[in-house]
C-alpha atoms as a PDB file:
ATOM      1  CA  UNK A   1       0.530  -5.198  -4.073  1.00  0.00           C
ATOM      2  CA  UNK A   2       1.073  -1.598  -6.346  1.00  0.00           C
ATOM      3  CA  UNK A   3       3.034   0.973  -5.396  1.00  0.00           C
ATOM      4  CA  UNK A   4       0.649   3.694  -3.523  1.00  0.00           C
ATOM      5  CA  UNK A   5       0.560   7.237  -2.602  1.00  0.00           C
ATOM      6  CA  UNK A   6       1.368   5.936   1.283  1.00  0.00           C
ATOM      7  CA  UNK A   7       4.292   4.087   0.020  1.00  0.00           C
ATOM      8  CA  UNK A   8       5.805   6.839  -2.090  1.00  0.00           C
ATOM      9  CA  UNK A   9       5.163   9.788   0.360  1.00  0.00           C
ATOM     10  CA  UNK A  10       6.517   8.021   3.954  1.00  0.00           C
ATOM     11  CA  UNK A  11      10.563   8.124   2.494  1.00  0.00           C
ATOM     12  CA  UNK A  12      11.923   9.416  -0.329  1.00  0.00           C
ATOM     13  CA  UNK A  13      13.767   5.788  -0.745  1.00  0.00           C
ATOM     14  CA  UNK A  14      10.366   4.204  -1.348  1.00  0.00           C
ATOM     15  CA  UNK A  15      10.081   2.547   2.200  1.00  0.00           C
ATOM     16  CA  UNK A  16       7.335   0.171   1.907  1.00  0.00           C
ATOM     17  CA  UNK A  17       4.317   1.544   4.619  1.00  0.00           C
ATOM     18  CA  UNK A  18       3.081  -1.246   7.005  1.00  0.00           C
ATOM     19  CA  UNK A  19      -0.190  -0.422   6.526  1.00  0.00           C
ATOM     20  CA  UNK A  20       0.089  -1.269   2.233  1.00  0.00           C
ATOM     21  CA  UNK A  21       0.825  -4.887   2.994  1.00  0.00           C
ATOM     22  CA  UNK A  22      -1.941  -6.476   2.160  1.00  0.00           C
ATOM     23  CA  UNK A  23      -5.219  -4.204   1.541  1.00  0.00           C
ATOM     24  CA  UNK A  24      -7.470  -5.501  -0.970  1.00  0.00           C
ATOM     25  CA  UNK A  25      -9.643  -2.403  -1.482  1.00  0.00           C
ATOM     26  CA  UNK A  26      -9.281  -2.548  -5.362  1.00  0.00           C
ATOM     27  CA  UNK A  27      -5.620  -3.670  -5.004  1.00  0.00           C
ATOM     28  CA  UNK A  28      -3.514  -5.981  -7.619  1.00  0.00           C
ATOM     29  CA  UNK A  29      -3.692  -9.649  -6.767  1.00  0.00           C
ATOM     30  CA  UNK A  30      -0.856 -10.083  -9.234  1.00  0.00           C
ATOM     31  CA  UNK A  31       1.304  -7.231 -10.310  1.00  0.00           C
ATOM     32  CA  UNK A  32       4.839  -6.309 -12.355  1.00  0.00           C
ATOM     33  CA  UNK A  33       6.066  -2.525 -11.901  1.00  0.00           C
ATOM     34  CA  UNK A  34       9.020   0.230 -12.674  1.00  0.00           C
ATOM     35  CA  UNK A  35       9.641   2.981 -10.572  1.00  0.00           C
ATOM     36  CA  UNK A  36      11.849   5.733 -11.240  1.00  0.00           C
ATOM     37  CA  UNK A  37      13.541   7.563  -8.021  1.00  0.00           C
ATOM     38  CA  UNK A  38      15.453  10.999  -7.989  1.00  0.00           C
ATOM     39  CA  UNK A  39      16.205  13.664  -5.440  1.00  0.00           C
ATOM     40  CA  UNK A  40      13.134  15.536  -5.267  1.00  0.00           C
ATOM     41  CA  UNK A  41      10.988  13.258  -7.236  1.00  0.00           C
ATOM     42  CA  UNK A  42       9.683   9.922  -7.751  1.00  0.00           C
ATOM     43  CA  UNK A  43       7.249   7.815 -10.163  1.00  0.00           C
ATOM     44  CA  UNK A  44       5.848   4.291  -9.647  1.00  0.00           C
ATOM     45  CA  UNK A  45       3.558   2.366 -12.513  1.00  0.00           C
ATOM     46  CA  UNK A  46       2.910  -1.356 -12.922  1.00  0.00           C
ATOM     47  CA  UNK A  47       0.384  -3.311 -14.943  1.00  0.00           C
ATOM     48  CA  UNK A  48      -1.855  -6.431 -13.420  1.00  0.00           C
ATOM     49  CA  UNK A  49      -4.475  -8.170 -13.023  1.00  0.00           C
ATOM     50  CA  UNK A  50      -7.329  -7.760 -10.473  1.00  0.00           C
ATOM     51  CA  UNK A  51      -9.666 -10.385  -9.002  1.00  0.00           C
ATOM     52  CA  UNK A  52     -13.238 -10.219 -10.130  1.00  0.00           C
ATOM     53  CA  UNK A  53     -16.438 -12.710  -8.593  1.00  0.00           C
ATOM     54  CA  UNK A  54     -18.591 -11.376 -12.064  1.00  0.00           C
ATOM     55  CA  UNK A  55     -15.455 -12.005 -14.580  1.00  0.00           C
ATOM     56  CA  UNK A  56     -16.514  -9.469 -17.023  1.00  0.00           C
ATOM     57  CA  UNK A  57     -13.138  -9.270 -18.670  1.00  0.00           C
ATOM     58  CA  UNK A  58     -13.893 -12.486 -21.379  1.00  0.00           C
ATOM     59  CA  UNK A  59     -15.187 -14.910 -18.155  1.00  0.00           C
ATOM     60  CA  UNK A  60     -12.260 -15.736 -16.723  1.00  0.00           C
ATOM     61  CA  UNK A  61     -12.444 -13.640 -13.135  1.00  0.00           C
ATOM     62  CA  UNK A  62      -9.643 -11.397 -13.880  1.00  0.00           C
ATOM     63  CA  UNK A  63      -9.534  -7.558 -14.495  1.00  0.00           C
ATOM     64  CA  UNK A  64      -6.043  -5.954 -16.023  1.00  0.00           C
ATOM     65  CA  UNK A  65      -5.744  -2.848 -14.077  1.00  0.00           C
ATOM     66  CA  UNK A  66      -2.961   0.023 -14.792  1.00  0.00           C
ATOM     67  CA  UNK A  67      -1.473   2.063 -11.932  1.00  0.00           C
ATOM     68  CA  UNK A  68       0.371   5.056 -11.530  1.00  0.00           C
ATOM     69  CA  UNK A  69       1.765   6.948  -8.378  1.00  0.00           C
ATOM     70  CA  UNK A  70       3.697  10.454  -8.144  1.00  0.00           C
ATOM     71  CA  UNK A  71       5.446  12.148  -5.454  1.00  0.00           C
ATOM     72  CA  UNK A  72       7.594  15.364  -5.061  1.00  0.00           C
ATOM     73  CA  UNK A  73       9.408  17.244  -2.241  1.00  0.00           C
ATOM     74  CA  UNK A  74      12.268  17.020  -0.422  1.00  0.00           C
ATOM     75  CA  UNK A  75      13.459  14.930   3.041  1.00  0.00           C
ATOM     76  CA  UNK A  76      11.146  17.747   5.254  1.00  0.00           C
ATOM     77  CA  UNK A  77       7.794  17.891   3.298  1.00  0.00           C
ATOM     78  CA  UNK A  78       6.241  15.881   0.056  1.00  0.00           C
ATOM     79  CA  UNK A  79       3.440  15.553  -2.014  1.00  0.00           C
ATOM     80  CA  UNK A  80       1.886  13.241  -4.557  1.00  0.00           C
ATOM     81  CA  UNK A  81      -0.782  11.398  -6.323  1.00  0.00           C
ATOM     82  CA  UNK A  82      -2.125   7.652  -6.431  1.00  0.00           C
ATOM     83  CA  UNK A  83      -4.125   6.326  -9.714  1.00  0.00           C
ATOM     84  CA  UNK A  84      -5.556   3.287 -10.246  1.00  0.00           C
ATOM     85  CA  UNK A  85      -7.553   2.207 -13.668  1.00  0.00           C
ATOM     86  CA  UNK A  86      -9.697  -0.522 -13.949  1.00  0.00           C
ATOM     87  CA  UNK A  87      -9.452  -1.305 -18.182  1.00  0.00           C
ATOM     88  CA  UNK A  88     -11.794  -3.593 -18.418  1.00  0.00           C
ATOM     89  CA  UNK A  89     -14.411  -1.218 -16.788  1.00  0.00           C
ATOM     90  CA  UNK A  90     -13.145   2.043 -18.243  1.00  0.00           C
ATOM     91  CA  UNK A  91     -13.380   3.514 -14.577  1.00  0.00           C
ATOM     92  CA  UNK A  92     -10.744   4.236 -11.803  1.00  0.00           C
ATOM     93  CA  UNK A  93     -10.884   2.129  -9.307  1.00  0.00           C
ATOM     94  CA  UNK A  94      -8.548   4.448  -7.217  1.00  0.00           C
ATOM     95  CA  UNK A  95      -7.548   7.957  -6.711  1.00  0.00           C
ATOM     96  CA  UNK A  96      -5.772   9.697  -4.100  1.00  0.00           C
ATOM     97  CA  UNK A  97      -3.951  12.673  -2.956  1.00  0.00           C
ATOM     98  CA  UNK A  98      -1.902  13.860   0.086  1.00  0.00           C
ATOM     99  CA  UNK A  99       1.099  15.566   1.890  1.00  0.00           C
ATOM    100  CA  UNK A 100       3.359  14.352   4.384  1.00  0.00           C
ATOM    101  CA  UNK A 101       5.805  16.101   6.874  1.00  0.00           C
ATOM    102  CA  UNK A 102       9.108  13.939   7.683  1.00  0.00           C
ATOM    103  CA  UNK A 103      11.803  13.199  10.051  1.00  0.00           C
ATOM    104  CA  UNK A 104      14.540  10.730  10.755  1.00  0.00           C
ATOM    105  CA  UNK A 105      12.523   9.093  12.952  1.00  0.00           C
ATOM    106  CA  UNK A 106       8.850  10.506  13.170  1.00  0.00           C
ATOM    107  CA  UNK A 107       6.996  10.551   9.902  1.00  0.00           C
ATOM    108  CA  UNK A 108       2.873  11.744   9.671  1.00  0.00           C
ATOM    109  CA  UNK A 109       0.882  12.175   7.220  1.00  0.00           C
ATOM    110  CA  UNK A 110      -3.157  13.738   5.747  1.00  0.00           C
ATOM    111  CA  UNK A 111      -4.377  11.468   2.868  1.00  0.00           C
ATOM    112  CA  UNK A 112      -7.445  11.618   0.409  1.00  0.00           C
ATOM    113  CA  UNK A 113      -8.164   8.573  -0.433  1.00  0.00           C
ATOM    114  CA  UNK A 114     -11.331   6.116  -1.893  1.00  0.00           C
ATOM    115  CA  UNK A 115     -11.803   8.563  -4.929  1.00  0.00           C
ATOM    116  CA  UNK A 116     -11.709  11.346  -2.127  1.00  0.00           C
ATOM    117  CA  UNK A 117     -14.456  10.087  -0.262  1.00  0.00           C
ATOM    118  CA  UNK A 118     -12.355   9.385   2.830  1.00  0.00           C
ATOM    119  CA  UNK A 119      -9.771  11.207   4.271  1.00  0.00           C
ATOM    120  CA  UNK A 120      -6.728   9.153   6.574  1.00  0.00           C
ATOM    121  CA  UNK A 121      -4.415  10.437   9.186  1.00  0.00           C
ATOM    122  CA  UNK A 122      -1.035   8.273  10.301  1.00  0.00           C
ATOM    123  CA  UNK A 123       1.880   8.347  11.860  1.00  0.00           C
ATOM    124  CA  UNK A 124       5.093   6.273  11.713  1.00  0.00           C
ATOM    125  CA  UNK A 125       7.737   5.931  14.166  1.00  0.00           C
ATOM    126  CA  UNK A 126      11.287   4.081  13.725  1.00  0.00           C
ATOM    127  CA  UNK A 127      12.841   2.090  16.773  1.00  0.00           C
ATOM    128  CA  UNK A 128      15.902   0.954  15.311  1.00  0.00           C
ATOM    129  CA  UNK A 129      16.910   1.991  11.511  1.00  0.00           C
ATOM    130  CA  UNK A 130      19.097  -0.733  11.492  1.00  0.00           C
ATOM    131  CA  UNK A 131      16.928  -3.796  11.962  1.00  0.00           C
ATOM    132  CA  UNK A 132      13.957  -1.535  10.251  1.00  0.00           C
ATOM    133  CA  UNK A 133      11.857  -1.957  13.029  1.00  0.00           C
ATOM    134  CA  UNK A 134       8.852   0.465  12.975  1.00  0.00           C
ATOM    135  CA  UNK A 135       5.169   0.638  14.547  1.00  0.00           C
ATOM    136  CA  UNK A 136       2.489   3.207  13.405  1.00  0.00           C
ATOM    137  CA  UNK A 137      -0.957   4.202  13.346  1.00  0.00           C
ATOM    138  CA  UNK A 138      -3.871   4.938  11.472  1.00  0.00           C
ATOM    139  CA  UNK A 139      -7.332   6.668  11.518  1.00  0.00           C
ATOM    140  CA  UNK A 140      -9.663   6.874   8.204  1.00  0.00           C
ATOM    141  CA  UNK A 141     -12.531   8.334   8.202  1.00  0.00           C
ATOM    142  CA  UNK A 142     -14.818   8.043   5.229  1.00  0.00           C
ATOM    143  CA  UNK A 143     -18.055  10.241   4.109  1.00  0.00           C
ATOM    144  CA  UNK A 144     -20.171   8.236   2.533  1.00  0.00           C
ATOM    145  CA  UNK A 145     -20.636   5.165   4.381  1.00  0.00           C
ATOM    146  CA  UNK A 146     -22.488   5.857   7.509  1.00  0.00           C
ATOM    147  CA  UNK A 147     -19.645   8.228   8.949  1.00  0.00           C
ATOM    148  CA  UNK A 148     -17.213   4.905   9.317  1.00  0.00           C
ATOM    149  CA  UNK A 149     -13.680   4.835  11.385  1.00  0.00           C
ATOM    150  CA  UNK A 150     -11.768   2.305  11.109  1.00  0.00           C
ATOM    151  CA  UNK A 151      -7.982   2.439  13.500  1.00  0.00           C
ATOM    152  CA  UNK A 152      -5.242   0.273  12.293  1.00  0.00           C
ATOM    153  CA  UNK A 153      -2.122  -0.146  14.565  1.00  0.00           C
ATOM    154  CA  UNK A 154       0.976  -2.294  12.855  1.00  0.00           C
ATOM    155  CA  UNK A 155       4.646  -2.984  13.059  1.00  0.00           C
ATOM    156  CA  UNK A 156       7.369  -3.904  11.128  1.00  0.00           C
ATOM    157  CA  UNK A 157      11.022  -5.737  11.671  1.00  0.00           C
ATOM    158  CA  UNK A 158      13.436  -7.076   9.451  1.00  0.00           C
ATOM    159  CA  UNK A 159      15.372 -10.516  10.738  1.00  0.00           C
ATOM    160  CA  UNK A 160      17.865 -10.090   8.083  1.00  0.00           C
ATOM    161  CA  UNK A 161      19.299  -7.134   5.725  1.00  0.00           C
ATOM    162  CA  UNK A 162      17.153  -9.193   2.983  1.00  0.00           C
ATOM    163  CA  UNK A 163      14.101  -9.644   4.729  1.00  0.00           C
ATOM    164  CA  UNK A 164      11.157  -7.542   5.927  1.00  0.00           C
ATOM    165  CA  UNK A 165       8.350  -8.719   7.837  1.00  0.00           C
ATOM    166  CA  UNK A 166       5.540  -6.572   8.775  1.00  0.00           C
ATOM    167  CA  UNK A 167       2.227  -7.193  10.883  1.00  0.00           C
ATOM    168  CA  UNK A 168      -1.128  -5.011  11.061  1.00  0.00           C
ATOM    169  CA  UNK A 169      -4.761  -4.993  12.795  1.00  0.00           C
ATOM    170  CA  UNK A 170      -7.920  -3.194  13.387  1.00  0.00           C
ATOM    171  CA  UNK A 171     -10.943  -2.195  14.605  1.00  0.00           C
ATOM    172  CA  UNK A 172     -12.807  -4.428  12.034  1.00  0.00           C
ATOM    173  CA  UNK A 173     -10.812  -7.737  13.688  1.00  0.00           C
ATOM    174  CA  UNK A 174      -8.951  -7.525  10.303  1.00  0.00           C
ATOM    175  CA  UNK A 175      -5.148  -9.426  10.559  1.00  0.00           C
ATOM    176  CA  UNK A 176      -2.728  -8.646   7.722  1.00  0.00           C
ATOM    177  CA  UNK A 177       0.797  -9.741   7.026  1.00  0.00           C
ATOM    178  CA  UNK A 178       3.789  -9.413   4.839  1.00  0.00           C
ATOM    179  CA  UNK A 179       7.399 -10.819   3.857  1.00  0.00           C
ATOM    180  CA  UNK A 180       9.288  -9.294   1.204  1.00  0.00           C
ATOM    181  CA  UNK A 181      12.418 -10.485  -0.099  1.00  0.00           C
ATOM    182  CA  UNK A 182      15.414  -8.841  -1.421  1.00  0.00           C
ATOM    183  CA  UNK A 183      16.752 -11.710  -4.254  1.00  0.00           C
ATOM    184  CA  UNK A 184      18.648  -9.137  -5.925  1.00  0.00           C
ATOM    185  CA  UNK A 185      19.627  -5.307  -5.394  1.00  0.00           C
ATOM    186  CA  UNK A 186      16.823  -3.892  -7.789  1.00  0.00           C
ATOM    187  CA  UNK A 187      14.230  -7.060  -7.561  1.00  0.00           C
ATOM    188  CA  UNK A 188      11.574  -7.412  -4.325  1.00  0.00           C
ATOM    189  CA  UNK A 189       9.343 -10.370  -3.845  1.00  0.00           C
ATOM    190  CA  UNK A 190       6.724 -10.101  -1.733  1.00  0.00           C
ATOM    191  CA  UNK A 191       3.860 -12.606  -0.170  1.00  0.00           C
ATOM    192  CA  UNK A 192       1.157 -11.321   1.658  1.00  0.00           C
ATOM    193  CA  UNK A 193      -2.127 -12.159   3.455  1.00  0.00           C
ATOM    194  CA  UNK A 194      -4.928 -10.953   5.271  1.00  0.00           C
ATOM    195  CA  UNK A 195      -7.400 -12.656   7.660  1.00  0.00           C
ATOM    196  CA  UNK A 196     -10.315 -11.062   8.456  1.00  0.00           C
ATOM    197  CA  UNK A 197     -12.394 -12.689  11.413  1.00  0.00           C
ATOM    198  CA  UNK A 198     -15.670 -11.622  11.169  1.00  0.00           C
ATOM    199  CA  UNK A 199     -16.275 -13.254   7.699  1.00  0.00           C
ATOM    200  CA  UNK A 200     -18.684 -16.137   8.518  1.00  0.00           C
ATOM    201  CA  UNK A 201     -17.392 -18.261   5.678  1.00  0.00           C
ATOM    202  CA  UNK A 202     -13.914 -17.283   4.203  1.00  0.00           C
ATOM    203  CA  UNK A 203     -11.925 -15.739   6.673  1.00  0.00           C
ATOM    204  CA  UNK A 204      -8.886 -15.471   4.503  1.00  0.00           C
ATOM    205  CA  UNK A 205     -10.210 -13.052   2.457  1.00  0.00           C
ATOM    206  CA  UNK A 206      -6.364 -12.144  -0.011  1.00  0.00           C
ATOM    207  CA  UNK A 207      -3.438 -13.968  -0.265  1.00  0.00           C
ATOM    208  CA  UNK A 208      -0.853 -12.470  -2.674  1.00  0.00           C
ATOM    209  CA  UNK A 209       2.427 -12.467  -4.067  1.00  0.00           C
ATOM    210  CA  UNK A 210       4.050  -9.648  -5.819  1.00  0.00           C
ATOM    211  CA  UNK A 211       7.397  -8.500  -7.968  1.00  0.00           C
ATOM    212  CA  UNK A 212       8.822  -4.625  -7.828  1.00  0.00           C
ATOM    213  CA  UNK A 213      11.707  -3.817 -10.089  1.00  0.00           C
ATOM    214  CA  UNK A 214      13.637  -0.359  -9.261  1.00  0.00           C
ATOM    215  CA  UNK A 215      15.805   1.443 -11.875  1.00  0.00           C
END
């Protein structure tokens, strides 16, 4: 699970978007990363590894993959960037772009994403800031393939301050979940999964854990 644009754009204190739990659209299976916060700017990058059925990467079924997100602006209105490079294919698996408006509680946002062949609309609304409990939406739209939409819905709530649990579906009778851990002030562990019910063999299609380190 990498930092993305979505992540870095919904709060300038990196809230982690409900909808980033557990994609696996080109995403880490296995991941370390840095990120690097300050008033009116922010930068994410990790290094990981990315599963692969052909293995090109000397046979074993793993791709190392470099990421790097970017985000500017202030509490109001921000901007940023998503990049994802695939190094054993020389190609980029991901890149994105996209603003966001904010507010204490209301937060909506216009993405680019899938190498700008789809563009994504959401909204996030928080219940209670205390317990972190959230629910949003989400409509992408892509170009290429056939005119597809695909609407998410999710929520999030956090049992504990050192907990987070979040929950998503859609259209595509997709199911994805997430608990992160705080273990220490600067150190998140996350495990996530995603079910996806119209698979006809493997309906757990990612299961995932993940480490973020904040300076």
């Amino acid at each position: 699970m990498r930092p993305t644009l979505v992540d870095l754009l919904h709060s300038e204190k990196y809230k982690r978007h409900i909808f980033k739990s557990s994609e696996g659209n080109g995403d880490c299976n296995s991941q370390v990363e840095l990120r690097l916060l300050r008033d009116y700017f922010g930068i994410a990058a990790g290094v990981g590894v990315q599963a692969d059925e052909q293995g090109p990467f000397r046979g074993y079924g793993y791709n190392p993959v470099v990421n790097l997100s970017g985000v500017a602006g202030n509490t109001l209105f921000s901007l940023g960037t998503d990049i994802s490079f695939n190094v054993a294919k020389g190609t980029f698996d991901e890149f994105s772009a996209g603003l966001s408006f904010n507010s204490p509680f209301l937060i909506s946002a216009l993405n680019l994403d899938d190498k700008l062949d789809a563009v994504k609309a959401s909204c996030y609304y928080t219940f209670n800031p205390l317990t972190r409990t959230a629910i949003a939406a989400e409509l992408k739209h892509n170009f290429s393939e056939n005119g597809a939409t695909i609407f998410t819905v999710g929520a999030q709530h956090s049992l504990f301050p050192f907990t987070l649990m979040k929950a998503r579906v859609n259209n595509e009778a997709k199911i994805g979940g997430l608990i992160r851990f705080e273990v220490w002030e600067k150190l998140l562990v996350a495990i996530t999964g995603e079910v996806d019910f119209r698979a006809s063999n493997n309906k757990i299609s990612q299961v995932g854990m993940s480490m973020a380190f904040s300076l």
